[in-house]
C-alpha atoms as a PDB file:
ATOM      1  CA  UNK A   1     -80.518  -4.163 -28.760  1.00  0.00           C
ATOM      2  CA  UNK A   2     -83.423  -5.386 -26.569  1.00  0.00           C
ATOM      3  CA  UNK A   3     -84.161  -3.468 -23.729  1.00  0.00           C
ATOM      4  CA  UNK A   4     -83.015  -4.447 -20.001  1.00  0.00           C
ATOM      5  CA  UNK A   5     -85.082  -5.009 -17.318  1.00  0.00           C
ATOM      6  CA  UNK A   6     -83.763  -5.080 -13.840  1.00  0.00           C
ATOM      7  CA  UNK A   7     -86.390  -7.120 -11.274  1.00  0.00           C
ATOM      8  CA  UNK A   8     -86.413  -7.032  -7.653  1.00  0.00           C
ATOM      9  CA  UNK A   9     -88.194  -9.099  -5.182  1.00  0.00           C
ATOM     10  CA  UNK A  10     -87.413 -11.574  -2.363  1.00  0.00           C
ATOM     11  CA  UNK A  11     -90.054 -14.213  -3.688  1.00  0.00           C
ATOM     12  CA  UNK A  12     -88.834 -17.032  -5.511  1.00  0.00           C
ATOM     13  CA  UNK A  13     -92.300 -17.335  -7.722  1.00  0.00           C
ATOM     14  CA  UNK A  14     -92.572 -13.475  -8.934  1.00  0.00           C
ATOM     15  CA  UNK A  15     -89.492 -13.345  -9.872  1.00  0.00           C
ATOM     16  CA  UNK A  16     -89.691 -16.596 -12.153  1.00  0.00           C
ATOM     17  CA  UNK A  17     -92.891 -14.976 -12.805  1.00  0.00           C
ATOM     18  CA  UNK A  18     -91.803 -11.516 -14.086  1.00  0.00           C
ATOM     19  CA  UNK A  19     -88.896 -12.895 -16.146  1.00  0.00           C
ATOM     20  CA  UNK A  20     -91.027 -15.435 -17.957  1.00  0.00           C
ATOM     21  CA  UNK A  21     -93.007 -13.035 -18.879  1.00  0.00           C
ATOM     22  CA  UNK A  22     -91.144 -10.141 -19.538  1.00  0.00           C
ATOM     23  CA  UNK A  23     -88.690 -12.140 -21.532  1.00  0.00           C
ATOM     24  CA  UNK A  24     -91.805 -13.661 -23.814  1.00  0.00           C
ATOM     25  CA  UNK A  25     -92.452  -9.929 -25.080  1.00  0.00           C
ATOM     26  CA  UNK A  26     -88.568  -9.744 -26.177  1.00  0.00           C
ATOM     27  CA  UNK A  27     -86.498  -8.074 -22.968  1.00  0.00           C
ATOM     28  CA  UNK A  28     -83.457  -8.799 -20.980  1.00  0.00           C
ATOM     29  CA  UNK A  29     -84.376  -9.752 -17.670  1.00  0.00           C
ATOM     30  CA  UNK A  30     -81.790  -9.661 -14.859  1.00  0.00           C
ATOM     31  CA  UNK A  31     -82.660 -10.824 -11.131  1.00  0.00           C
ATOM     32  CA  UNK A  32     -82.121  -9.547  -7.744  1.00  0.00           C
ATOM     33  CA  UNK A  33     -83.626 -10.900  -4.195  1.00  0.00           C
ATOM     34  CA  UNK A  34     -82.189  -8.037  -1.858  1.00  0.00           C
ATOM     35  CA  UNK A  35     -81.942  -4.819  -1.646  1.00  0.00           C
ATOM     36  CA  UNK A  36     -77.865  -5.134  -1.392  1.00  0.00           C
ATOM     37  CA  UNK A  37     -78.057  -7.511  -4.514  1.00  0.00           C
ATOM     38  CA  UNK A  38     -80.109  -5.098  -6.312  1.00  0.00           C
ATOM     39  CA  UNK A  39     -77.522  -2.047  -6.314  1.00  0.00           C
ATOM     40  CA  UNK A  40     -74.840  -4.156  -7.465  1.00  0.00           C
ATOM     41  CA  UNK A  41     -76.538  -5.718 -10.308  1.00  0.00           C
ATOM     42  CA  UNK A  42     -77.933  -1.895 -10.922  1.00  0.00           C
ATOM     43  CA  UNK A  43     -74.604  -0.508 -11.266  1.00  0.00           C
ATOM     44  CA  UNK A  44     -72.976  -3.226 -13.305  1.00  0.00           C
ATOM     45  CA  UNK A  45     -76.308  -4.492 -15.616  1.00  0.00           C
ATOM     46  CA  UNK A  46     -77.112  -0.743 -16.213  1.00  0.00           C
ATOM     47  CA  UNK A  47     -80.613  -1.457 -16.904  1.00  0.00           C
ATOM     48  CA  UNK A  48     -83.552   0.470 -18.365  1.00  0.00           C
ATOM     49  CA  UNK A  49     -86.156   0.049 -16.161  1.00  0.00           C
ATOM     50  CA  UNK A  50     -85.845  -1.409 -12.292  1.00  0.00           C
ATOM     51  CA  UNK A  51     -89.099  -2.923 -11.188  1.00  0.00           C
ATOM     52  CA  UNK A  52     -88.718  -3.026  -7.315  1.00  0.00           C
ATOM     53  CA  UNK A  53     -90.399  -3.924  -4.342  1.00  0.00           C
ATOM     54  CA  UNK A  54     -90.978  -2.386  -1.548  1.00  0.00           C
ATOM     55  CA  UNK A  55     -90.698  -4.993   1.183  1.00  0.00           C
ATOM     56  CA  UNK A  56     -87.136  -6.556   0.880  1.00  0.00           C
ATOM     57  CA  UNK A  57     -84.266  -8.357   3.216  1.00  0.00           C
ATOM     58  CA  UNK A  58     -81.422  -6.249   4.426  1.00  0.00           C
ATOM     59  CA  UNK A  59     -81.836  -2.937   2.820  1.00  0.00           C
ATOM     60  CA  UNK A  60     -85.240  -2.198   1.656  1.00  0.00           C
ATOM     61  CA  UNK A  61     -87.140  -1.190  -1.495  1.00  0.00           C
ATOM     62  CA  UNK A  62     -87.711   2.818  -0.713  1.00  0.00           C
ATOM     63  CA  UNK A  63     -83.444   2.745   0.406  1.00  0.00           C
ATOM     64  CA  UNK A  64     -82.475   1.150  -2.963  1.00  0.00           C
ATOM     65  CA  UNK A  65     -84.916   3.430  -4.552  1.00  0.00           C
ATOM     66  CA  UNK A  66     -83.113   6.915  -2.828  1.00  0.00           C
ATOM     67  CA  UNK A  67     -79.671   5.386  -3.933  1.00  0.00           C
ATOM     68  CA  UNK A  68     -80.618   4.258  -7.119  1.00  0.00           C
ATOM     69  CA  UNK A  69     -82.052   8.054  -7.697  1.00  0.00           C
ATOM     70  CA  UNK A  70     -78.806   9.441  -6.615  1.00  0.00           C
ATOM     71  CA  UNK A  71     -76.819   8.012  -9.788  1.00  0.00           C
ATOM     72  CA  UNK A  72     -78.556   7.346 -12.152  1.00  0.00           C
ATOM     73  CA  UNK A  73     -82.145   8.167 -13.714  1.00  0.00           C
ATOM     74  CA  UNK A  74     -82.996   4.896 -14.669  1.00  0.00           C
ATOM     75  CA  UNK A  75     -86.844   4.804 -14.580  1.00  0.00           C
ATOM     76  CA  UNK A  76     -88.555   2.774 -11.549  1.00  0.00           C
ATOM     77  CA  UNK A  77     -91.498   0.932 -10.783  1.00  0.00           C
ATOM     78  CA  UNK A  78     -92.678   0.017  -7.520  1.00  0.00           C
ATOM     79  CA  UNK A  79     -94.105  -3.342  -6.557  1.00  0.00           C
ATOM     80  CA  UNK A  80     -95.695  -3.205  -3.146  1.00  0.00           C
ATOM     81  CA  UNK A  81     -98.436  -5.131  -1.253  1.00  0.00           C
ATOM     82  CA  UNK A  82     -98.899  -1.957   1.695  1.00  0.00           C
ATOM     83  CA  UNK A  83    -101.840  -0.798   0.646  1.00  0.00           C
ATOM     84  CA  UNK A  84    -100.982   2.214   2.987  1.00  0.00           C
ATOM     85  CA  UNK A  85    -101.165   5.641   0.414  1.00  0.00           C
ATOM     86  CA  UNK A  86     -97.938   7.173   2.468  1.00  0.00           C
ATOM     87  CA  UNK A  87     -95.798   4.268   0.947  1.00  0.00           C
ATOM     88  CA  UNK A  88     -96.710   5.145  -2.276  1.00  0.00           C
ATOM     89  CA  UNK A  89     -96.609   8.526  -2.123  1.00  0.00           C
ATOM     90  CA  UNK A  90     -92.886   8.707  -0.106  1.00  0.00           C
ATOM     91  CA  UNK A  91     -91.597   6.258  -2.945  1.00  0.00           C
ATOM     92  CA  UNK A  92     -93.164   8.297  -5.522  1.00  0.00           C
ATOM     93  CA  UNK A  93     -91.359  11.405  -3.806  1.00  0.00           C
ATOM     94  CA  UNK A  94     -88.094   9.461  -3.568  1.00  0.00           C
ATOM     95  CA  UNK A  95     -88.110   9.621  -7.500  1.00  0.00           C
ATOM     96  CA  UNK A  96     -90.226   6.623  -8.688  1.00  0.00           C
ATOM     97  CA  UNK A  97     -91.923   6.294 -11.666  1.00  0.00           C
ATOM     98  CA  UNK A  98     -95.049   4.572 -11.134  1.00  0.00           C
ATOM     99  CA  UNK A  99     -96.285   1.918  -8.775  1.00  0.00           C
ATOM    100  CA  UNK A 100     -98.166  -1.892  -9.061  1.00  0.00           C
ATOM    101  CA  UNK A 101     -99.761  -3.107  -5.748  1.00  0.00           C
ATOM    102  CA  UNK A 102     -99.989  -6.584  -5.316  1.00  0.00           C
ATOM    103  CA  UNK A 103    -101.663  -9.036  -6.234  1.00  0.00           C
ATOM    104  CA  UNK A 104    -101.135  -7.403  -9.405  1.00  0.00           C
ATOM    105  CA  UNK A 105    -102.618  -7.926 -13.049  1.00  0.00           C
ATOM    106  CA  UNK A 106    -100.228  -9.195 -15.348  1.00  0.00           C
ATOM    107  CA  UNK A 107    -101.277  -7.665 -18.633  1.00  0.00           C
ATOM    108  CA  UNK A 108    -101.172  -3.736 -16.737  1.00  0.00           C
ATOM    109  CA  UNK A 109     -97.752  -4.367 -15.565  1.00  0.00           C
ATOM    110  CA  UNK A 110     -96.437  -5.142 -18.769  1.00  0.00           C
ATOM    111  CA  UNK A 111     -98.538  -2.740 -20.225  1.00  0.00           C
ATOM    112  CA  UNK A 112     -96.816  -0.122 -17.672  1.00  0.00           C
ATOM    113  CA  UNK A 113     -93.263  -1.912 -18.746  1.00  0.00           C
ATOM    114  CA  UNK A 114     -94.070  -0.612 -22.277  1.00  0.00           C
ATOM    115  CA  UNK A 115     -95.445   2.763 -21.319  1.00  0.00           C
ATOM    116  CA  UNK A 116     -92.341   3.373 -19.153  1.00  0.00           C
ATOM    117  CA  UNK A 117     -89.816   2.260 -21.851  1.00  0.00           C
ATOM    118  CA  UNK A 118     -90.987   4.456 -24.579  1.00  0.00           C
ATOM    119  CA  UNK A 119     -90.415   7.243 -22.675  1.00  0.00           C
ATOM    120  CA  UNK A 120     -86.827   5.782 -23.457  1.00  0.00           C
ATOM    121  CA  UNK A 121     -84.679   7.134 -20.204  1.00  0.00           C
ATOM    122  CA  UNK A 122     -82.604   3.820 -19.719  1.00  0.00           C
ATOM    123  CA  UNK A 123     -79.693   3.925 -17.551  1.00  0.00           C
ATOM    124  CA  UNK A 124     -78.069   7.633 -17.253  1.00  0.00           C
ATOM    125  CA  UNK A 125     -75.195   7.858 -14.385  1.00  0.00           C
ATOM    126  CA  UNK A 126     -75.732  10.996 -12.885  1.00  0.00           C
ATOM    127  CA  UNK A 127     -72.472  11.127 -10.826  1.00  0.00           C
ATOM    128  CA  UNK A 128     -69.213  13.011 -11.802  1.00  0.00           C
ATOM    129  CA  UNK A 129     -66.647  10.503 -13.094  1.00  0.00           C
ATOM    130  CA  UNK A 130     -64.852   8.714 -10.252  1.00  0.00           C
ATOM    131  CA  UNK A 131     -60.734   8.049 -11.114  1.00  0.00           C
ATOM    132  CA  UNK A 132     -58.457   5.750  -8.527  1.00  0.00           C
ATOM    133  CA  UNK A 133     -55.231   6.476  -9.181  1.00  0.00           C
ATOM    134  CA  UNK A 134     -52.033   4.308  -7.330  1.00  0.00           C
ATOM    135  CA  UNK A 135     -48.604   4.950  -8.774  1.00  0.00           C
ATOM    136  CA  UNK A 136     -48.814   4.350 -12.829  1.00  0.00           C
ATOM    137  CA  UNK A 137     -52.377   2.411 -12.450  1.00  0.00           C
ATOM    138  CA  UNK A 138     -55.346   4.175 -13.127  1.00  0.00           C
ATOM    139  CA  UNK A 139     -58.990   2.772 -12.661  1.00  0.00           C
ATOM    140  CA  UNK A 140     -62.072   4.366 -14.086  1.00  0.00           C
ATOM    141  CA  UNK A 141     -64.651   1.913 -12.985  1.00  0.00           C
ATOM    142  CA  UNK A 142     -67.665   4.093 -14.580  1.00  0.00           C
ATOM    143  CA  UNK A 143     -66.013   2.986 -18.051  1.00  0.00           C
ATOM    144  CA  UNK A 144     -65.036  -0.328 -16.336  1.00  0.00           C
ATOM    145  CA  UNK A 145     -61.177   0.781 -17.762  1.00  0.00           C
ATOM    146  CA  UNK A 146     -57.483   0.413 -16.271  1.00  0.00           C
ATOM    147  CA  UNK A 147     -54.576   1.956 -17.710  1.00  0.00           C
ATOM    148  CA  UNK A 148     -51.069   0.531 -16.276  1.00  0.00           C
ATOM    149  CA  UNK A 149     -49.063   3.997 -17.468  1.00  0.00           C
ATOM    150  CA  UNK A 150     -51.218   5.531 -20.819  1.00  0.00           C
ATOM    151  CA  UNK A 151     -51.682   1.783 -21.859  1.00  0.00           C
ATOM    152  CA  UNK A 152     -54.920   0.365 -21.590  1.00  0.00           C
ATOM    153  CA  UNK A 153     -54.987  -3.116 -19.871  1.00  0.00           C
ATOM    154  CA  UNK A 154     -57.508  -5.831 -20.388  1.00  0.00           C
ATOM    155  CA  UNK A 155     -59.154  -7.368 -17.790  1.00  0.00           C
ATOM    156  CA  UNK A 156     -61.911  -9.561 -17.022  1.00  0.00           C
ATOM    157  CA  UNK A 157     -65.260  -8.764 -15.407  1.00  0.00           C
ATOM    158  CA  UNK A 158     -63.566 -10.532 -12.264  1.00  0.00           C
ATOM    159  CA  UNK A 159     -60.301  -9.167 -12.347  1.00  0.00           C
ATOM    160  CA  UNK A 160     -61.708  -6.013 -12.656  1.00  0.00           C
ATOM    161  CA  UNK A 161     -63.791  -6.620  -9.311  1.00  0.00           C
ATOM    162  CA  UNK A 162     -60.927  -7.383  -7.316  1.00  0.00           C
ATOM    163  CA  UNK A 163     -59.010  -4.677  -8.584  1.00  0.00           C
ATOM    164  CA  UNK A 164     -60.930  -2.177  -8.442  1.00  0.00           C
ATOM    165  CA  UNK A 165     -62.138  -3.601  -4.711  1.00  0.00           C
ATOM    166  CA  UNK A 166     -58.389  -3.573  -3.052  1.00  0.00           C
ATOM    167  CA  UNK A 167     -57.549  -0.510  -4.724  1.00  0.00           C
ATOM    168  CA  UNK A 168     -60.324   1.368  -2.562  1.00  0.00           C
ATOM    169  CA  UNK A 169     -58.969   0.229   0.575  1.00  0.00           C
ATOM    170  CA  UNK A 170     -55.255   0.664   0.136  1.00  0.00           C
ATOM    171  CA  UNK A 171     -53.342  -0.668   2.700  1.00  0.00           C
ATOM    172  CA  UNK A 172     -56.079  -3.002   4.180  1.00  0.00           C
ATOM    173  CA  UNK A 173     -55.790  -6.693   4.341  1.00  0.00           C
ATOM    174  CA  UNK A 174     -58.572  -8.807   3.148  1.00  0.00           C
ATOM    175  CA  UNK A 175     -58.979 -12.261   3.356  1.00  0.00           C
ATOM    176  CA  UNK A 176     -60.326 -14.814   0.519  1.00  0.00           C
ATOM    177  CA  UNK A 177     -63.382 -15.407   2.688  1.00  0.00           C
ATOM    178  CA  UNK A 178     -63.778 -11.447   2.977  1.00  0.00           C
ATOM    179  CA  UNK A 179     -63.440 -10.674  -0.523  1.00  0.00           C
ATOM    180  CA  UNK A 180     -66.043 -13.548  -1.734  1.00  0.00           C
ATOM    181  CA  UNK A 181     -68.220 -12.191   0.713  1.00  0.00           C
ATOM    182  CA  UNK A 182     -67.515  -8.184  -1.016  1.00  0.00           C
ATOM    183  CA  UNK A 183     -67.715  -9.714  -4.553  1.00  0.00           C
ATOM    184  CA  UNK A 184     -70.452 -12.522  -4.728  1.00  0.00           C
ATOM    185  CA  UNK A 185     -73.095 -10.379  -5.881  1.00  0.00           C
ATOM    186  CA  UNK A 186     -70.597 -10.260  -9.270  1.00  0.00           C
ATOM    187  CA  UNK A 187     -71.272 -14.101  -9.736  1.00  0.00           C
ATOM    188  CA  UNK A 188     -68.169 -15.495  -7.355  1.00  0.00           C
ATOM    189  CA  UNK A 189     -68.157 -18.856  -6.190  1.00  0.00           C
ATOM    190  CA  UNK A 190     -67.563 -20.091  -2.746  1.00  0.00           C
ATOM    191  CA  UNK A 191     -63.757 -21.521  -3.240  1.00  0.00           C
ATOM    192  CA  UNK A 192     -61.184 -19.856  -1.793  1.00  0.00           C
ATOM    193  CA  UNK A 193     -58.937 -21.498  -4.897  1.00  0.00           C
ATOM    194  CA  UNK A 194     -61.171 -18.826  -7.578  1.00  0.00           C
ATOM    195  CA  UNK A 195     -59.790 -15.738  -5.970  1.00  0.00           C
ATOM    196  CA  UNK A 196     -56.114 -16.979  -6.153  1.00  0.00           C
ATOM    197  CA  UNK A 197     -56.536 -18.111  -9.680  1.00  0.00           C
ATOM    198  CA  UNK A 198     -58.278 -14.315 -10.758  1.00  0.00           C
ATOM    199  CA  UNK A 199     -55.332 -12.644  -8.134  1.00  0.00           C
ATOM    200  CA  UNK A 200     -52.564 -14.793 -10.334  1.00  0.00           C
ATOM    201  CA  UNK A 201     -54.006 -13.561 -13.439  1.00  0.00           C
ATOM    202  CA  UNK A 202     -54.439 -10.027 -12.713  1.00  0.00           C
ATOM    203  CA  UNK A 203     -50.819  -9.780 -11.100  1.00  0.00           C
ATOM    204  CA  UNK A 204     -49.521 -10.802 -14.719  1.00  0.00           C
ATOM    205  CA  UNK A 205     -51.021  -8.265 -16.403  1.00  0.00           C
ATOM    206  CA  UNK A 206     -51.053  -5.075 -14.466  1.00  0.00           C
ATOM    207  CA  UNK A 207     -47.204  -5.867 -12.321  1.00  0.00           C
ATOM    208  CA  UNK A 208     -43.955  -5.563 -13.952  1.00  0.00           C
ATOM    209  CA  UNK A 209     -42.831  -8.533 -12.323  1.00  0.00           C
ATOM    210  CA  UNK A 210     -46.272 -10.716 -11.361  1.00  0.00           C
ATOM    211  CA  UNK A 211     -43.330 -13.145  -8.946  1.00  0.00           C
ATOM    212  CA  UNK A 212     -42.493  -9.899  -6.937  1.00  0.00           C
ATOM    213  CA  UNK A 213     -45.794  -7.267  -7.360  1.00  0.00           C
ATOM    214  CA  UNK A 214     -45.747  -3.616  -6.015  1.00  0.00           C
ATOM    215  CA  UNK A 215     -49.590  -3.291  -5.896  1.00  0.00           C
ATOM    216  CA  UNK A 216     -51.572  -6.729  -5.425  1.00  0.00           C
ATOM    217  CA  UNK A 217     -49.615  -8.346  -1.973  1.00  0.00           C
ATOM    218  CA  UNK A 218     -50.055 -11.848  -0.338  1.00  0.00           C
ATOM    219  CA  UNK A 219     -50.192 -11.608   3.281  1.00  0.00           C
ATOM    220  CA  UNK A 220     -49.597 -15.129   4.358  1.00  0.00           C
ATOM    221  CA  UNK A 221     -52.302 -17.170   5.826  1.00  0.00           C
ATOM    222  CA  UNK A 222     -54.453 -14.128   5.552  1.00  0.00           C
ATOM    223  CA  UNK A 223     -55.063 -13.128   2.364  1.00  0.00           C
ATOM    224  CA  UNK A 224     -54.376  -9.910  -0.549  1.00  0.00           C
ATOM    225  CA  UNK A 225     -54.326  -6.182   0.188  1.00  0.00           C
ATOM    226  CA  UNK A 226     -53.766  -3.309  -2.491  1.00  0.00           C
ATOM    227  CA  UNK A 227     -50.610  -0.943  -1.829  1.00  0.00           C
ATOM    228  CA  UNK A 228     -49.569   2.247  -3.666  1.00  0.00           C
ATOM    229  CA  UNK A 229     -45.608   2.224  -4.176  1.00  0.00           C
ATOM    230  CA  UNK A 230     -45.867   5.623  -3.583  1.00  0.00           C
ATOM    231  CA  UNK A 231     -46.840   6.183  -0.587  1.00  0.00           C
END
């Protein structure tokens, strides 16, 4: 399998860049262009190597970098234009790998790439395995698995996302608009009609009666919340 490389910058041109590039000499290449973005597309891409700069919208590179080294060990490489040594050094202390300044030399970041990769980390989740539990459903989304009783149900990468989503916040009431908002760094779309459509589908395969559900409710001219039968 070719190896996956997680970029992230909030400049249009490196990015198209960096994948170019990196995808010439054989590698996955997935995109982020915030620091929100980035964490999502960490946790669900599970790369081998995040390349990351430093100056980013919203959260920035040295936060994603202390989350990042929270969960997983997933090697990472700093892009940064501060010339400023403290930068370095506090991203280097937050658990980075190495660092490129820019403007930076193509051929010594990719030669970096390769160096890092061989040392052949990848994506290790560091935290102890989470479990949501609501009456007979059970979500482990570290394996990405849901068990309705001891059967295992399949779901889609979307279904999954809204499950897993509502079945945080029991009890709360979300609206389409809301959960698009949660979920678009997944790959939703803007309509209101996609969430209804992946709701419709999920209800028939997790409820016992998808026409009259115990978990996934429709609170009209609102939108869906999760609720526990149990409780």
């Amino acid at each position: 399998m070719p190896e996956k490389i997680l970029v992230v910058d909030d400049e249009e041109h490196i990015l198209e860049l960096l994948r170019y590039n990196l995808e010439r000499e054989g590698y996955v290449v997935c995109l982020a262009k915030d620091g929100n973005q980035a964490l999502k597309v960490a946790e669900k891409e599970r790369p081998d190597l995040v390349i990351l700069d430093l100056m980013l919208p919203g959260i920035d590179g040295l936060e994603v970098c202390r989350i990042l080294r929270q969960i997983s060990n997933v090697p990472i490489m700093m892009l940064t234009a501060k010339r400023g040594k403290m930068d370095i050094i506090l991203g280097l202390e937050l658990g980075a790998d190495d660092y490129v300044t820019k403007p930076f030399r193509l051929r010594e970041l990719l030669a970096r790439v390769r160096a890092i990769l061989r040392r052949g980390r990848g994506f290790e989740d560091l935290r102890p395995e989470e479990i949501i539990k609501h009456g007979d459903i059970t979500i482990y989304p570290q394996r990405h698995e849901v068990l309705v009783g001891n059967t295992k149900v399949n779901l889609t990468a979307r279904e999954f996302d809204i499950l897993l989503f509502l079945a945080r916040y029991p009890g709360r009431v979300f609206s389409r608009e809301e959960l698009i908002e949660r979920l678009e760094g997944y790959g939703f779309t803007r309509d209101n009609r996609t969430i209804d459509v992946h709701v419709h589908h999920l209800r028939e395969k997790i409820e016992v009666d998808a026409a009259n559900p115990r978990y996934i409710k429709t609170v009209r001219g609102v939108g869906y919340k999760f609720e526990d039968p149990e409780q």
